[in-house]
PDB file of N, CA and C in Angstrom:
ATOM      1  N   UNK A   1      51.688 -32.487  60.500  1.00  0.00           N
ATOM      2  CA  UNK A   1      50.524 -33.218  60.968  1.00  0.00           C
ATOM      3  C   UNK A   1      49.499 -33.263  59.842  1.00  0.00           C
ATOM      4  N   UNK A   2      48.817 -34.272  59.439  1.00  0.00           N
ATOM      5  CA  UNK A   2      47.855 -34.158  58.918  1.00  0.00           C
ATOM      6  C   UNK A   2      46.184 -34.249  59.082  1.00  0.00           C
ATOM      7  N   UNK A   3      45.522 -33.886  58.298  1.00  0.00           N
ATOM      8  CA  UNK A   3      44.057 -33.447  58.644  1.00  0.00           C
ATOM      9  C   UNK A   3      43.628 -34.604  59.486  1.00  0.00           C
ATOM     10  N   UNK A   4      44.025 -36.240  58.979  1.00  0.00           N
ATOM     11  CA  UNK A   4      43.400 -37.397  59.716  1.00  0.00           C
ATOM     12  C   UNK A   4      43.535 -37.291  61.256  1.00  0.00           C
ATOM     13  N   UNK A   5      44.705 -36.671  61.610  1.00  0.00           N
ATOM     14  CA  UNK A   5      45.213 -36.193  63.119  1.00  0.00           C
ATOM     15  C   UNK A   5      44.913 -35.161  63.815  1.00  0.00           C
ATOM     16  N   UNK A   6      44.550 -34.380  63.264  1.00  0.00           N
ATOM     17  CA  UNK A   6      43.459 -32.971  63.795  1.00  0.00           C
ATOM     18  C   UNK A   6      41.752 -33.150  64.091  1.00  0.00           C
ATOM     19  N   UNK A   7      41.735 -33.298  65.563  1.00  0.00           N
ATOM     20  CA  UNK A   7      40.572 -33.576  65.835  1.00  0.00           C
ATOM     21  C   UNK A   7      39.798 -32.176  65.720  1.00  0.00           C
ATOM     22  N   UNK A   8      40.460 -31.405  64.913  1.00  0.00           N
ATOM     23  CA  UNK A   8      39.511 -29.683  65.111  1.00  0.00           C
ATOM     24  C   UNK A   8      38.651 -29.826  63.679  1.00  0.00           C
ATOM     25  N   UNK A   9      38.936 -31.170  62.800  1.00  0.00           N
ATOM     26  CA  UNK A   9      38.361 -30.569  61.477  1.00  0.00           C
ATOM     27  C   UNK A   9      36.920 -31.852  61.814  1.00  0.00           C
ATOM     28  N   UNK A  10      36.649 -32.743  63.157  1.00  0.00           N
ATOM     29  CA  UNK A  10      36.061 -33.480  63.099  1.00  0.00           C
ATOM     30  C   UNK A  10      34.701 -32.388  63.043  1.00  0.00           C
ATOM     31  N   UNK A  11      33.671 -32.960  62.529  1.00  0.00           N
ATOM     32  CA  UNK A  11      31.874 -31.939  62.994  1.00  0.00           C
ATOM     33  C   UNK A  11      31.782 -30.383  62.818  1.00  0.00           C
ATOM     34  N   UNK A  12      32.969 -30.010  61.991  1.00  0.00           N
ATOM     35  CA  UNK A  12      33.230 -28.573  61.247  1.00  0.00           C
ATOM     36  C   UNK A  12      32.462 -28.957  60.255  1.00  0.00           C
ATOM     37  N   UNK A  13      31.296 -27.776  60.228  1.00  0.00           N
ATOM     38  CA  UNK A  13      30.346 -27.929  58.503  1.00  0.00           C
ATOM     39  C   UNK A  13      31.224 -27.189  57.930  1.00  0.00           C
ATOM     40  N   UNK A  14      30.727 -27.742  56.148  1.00  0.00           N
ATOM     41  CA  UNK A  14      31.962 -27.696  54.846  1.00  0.00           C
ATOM     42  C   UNK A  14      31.854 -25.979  55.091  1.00  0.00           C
ATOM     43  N   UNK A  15      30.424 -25.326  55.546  1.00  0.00           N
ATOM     44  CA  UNK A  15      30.263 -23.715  55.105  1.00  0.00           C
ATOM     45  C   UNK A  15      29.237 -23.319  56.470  1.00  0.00           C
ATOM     46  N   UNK A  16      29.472 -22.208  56.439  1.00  0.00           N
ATOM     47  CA  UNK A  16      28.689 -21.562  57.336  1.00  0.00           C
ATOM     48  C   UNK A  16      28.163 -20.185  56.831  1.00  0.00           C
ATOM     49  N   UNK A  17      27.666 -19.450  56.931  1.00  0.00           N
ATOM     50  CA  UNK A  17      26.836 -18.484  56.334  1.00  0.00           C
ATOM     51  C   UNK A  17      27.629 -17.165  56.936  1.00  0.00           C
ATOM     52  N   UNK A  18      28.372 -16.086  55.689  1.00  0.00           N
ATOM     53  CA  UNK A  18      29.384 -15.196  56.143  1.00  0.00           C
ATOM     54  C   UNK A  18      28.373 -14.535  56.917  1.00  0.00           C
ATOM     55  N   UNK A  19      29.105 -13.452  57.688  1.00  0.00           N
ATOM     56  CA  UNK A  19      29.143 -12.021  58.982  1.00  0.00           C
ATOM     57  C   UNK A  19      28.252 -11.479  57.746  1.00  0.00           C
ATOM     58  N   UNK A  20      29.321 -11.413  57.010  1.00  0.00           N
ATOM     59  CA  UNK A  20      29.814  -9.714  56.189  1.00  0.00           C
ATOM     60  C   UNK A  20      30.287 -10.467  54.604  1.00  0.00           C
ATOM     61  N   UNK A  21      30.686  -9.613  53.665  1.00  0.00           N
ATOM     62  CA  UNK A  21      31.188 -10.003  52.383  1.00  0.00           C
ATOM     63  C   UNK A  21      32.597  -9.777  52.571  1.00  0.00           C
ATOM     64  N   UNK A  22      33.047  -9.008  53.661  1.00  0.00           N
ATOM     65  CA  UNK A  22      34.232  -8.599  53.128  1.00  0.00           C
ATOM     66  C   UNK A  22      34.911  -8.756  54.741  1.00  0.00           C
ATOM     67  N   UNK A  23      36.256  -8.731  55.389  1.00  0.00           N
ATOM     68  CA  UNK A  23      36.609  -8.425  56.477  1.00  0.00           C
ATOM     69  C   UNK A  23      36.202  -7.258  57.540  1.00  0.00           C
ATOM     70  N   UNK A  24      35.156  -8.258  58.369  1.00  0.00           N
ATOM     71  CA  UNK A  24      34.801  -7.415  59.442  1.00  0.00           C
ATOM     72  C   UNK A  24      35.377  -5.910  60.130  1.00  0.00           C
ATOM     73  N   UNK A  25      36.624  -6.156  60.444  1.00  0.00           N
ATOM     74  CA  UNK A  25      37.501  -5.090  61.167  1.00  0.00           C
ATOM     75  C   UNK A  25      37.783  -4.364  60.316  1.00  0.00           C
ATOM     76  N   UNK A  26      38.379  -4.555  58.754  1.00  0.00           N
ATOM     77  CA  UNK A  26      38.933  -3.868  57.378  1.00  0.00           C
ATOM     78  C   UNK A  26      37.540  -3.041  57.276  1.00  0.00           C
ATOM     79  N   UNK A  27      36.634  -3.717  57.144  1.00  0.00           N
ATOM     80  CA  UNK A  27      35.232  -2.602  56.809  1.00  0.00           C
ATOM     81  C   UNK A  27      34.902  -1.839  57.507  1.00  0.00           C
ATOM     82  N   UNK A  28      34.766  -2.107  59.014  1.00  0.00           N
ATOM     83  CA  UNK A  28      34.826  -0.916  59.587  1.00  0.00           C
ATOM     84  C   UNK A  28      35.850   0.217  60.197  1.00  0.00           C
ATOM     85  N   UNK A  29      37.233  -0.637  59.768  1.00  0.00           N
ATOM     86  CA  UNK A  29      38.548   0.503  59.920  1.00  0.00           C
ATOM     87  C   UNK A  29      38.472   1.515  58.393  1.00  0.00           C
ATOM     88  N   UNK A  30      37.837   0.740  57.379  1.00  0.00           N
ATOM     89  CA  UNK A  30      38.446   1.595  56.062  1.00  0.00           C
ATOM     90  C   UNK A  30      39.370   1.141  55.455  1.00  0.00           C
ATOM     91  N   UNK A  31      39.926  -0.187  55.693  1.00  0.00           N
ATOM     92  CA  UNK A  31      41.341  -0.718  55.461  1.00  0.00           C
ATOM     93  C   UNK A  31      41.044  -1.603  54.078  1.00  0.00           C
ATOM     94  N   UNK A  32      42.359  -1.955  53.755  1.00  0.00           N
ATOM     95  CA  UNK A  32      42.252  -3.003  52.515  1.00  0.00           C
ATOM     96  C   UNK A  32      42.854  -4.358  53.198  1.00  0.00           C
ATOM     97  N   UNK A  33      42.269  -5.458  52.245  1.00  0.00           N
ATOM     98  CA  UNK A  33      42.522  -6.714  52.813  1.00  0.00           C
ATOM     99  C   UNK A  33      42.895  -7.274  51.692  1.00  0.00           C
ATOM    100  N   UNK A  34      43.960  -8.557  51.648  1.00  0.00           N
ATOM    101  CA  UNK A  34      44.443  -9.351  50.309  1.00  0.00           C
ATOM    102  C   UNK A  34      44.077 -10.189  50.315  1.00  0.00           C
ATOM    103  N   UNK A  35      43.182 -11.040  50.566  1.00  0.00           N
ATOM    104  CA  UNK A  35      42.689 -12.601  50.699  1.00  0.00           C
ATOM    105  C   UNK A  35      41.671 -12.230  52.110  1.00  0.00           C
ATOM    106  N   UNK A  36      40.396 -13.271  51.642  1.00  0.00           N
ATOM    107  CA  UNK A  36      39.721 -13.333  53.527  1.00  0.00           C
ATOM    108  C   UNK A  36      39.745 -15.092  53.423  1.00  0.00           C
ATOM    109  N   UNK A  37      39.357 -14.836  54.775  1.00  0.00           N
ATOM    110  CA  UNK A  37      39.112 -16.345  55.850  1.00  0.00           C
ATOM    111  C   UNK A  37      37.832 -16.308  56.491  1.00  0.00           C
ATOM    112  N   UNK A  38      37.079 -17.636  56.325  1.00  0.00           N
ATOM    113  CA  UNK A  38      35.898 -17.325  56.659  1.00  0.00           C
ATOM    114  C   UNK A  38      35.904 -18.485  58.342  1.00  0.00           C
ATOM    115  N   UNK A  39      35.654 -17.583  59.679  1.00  0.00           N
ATOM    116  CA  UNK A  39      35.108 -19.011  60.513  1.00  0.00           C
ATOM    117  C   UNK A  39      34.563 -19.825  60.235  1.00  0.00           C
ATOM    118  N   UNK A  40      34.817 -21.461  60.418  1.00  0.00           N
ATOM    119  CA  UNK A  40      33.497 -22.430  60.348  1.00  0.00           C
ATOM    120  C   UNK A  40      32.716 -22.354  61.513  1.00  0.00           C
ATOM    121  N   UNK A  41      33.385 -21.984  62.809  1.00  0.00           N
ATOM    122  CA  UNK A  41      32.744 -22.280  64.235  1.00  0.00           C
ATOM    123  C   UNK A  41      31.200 -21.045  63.765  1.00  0.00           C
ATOM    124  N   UNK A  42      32.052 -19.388  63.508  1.00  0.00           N
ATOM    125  CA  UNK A  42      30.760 -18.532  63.687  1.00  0.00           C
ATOM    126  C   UNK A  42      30.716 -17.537  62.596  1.00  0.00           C
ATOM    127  N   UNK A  43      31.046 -18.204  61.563  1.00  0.00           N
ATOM    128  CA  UNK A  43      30.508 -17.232  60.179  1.00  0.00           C
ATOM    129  C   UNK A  43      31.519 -15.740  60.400  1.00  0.00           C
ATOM    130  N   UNK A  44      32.581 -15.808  61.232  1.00  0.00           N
ATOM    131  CA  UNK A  44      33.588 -14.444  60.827  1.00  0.00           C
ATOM    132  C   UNK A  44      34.266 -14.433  59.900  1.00  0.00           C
ATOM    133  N   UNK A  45      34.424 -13.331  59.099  1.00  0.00           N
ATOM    134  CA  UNK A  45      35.459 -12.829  57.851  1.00  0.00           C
ATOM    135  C   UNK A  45      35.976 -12.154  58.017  1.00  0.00           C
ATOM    136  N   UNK A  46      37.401 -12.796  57.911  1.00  0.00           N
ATOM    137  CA  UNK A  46      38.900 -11.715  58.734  1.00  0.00           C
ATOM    138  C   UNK A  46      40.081 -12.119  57.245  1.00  0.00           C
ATOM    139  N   UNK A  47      40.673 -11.093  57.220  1.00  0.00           N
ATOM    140  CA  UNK A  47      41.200 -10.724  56.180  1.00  0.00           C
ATOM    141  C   UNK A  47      42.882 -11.565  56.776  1.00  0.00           C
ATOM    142  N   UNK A  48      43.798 -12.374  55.653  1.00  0.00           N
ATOM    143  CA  UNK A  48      44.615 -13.212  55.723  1.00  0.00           C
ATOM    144  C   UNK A  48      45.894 -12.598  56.674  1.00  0.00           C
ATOM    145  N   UNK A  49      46.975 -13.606  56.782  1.00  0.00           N
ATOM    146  CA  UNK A  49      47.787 -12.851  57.562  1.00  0.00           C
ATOM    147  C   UNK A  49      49.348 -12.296  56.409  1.00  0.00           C
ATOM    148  N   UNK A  50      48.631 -11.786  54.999  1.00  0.00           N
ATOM    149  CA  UNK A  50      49.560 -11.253  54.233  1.00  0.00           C
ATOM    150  C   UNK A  50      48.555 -10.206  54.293  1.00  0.00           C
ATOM    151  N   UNK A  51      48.015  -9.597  54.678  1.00  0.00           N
ATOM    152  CA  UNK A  51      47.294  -8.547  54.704  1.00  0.00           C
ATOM    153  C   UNK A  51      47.514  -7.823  56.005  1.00  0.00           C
ATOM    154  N   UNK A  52      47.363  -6.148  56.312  1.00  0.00           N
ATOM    155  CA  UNK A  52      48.032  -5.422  57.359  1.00  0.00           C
ATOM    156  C   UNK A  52      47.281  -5.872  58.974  1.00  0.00           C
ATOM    157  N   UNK A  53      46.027  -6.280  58.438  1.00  0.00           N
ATOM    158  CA  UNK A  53      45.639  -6.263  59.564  1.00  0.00           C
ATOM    159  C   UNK A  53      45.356  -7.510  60.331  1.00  0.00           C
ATOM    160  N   UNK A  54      45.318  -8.992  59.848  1.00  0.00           N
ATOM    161  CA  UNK A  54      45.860 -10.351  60.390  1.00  0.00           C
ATOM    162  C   UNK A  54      44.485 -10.645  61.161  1.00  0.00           C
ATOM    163  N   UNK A  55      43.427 -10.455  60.449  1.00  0.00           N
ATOM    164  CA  UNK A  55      42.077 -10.380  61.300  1.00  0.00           C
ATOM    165  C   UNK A  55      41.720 -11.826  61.639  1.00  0.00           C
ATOM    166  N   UNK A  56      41.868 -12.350  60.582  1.00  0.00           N
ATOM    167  CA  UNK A  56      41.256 -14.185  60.953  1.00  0.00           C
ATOM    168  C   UNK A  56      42.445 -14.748  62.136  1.00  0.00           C
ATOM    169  N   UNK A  57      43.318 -14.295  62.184  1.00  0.00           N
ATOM    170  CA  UNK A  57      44.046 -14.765  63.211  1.00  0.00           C
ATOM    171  C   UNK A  57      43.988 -14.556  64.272  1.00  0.00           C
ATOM    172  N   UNK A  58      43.797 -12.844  64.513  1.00  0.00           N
ATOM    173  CA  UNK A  58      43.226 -12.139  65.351  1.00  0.00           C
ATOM    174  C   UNK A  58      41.784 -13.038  66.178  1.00  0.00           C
ATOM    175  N   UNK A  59      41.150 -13.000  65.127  1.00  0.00           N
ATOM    176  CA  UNK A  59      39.923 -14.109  65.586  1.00  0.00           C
ATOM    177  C   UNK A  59      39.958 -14.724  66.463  1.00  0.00           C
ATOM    178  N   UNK A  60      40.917 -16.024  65.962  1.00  0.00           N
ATOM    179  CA  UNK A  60      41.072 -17.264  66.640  1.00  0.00           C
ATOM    180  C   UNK A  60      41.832 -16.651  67.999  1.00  0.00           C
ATOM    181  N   UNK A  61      42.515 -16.213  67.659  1.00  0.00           N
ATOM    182  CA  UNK A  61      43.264 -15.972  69.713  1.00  0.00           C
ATOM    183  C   UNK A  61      42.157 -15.242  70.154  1.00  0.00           C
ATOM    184  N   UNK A  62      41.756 -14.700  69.905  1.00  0.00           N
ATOM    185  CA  UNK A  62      40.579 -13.920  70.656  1.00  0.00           C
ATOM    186  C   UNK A  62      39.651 -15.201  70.952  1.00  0.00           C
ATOM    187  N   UNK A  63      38.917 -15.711  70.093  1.00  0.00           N
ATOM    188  CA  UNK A  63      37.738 -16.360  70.505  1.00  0.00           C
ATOM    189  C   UNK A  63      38.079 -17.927  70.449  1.00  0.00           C
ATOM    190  N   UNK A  64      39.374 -18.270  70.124  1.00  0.00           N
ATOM    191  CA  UNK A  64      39.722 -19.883  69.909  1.00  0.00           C
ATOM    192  C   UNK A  64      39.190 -20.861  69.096  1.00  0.00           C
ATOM    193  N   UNK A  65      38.384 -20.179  68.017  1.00  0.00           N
ATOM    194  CA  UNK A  65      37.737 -20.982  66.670  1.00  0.00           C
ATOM    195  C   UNK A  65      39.018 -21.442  66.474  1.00  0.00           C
ATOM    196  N   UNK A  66      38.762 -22.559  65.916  1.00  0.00           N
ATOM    197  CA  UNK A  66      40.035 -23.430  65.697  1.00  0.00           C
ATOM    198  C   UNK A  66      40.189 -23.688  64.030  1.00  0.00           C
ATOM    199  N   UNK A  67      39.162 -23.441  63.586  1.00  0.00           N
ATOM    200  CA  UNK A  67      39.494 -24.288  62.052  1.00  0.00           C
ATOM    201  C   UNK A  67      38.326 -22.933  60.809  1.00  0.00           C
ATOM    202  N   UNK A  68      39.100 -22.405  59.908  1.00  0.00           N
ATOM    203  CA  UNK A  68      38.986 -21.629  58.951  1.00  0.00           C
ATOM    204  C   UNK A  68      39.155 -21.825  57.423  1.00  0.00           C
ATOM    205  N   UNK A  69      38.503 -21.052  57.191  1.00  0.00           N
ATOM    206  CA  UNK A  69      38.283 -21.730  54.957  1.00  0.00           C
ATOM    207  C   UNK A  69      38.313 -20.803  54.400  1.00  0.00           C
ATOM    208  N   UNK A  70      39.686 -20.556  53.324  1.00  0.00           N
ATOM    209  CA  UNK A  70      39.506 -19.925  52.331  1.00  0.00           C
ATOM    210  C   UNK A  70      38.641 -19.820  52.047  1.00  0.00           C
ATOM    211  N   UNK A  71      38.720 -18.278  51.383  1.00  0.00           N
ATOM    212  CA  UNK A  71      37.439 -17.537  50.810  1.00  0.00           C
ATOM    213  C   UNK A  71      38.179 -16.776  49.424  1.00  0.00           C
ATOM    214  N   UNK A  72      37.295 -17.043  48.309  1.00  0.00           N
ATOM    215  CA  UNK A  72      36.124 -17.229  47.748  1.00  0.00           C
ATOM    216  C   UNK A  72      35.499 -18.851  47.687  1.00  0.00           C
ATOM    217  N   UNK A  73      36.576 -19.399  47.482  1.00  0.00           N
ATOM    218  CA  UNK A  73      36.395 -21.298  46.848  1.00  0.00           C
ATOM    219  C   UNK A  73      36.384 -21.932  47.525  1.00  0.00           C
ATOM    220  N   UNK A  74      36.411 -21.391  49.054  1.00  0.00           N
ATOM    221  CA  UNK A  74      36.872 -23.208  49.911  1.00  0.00           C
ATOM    222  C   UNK A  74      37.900 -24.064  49.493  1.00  0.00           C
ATOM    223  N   UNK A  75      39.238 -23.385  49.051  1.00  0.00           N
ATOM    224  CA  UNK A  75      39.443 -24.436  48.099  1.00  0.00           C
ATOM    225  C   UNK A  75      40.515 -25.166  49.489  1.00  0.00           C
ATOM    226  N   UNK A  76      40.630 -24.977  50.267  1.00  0.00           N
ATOM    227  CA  UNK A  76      41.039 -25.371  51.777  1.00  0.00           C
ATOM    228  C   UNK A  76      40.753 -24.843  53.045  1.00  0.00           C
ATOM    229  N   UNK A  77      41.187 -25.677  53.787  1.00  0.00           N
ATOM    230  CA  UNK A  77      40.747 -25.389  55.567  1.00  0.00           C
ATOM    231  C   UNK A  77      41.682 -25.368  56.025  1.00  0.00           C
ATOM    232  N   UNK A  78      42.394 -24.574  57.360  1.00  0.00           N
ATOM    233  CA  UNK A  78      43.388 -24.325  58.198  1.00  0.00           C
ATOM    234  C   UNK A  78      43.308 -24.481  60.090  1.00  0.00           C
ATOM    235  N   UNK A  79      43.539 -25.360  60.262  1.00  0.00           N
ATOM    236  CA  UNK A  79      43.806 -25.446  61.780  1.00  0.00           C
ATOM    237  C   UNK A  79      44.577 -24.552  62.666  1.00  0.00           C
ATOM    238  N   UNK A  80      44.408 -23.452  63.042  1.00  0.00           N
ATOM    239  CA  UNK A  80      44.913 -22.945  64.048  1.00  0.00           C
ATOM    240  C   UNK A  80      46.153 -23.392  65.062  1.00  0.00           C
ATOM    241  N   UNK A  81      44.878 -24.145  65.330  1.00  0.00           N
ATOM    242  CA  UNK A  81      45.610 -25.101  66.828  1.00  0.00           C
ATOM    243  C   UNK A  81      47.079 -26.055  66.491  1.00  0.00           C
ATOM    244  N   UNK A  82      46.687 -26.962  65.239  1.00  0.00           N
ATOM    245  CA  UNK A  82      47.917 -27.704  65.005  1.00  0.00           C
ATOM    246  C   UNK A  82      48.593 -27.112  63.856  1.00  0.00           C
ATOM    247  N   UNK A  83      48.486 -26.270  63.171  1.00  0.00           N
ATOM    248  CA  UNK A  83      48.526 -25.569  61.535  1.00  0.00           C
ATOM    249  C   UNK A  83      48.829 -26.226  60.543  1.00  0.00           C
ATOM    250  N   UNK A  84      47.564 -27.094  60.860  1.00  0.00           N
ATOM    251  CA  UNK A  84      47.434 -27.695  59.578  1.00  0.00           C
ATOM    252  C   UNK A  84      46.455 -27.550  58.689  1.00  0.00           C
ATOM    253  N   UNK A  85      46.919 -27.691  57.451  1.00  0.00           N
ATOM    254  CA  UNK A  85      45.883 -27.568  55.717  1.00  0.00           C
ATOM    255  C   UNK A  85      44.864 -29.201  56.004  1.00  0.00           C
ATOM    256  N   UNK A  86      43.771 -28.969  55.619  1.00  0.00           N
ATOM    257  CA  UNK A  86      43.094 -29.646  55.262  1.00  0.00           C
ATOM    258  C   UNK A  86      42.306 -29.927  53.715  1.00  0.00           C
TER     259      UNK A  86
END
């Protein structure tokens, strides 16, 4: 599917202002994280799902934010819902 077909990336701002610098749950477990993901819906930073603890994913089933941005660069967005790259 592509981004033109994902109505989750419609009225998503490019950035939203992080939680935290680093993965929410990782910082307060003590844990290490290999990549984060930042919410667009509510500014959460959850650490990738090559990392132990799968926090940005975690996220979305928990709270159903649908659409997430690499972190540091933005250098893409990820749909949840349909899994698609934007």
């Amino acid at each position: 599917m592509t981004d033109k077909k994902c109505v989750h990336y419609d009225g998503v701002p490019n950035t939203v202002s992080q939680n935290t610098e680093g993965c929410e749950e990782c910082e307060k477990g003590g844990t290490d994280w290999v990549a984060l993901r930042l919410c667009l819906s509510c500014g959460h930073v959850g650490c990738c799902d090559s990392s132990p603890g799968m926090h940005a994913t975690s996220h979305f089933k928990k709270t159903g934010h649908p659409v997430m941005v690499a972190l540091p660069n933005y250098a893409w967005k990820w749909c949840y819902v349909h899994k698609a790259y934007s």
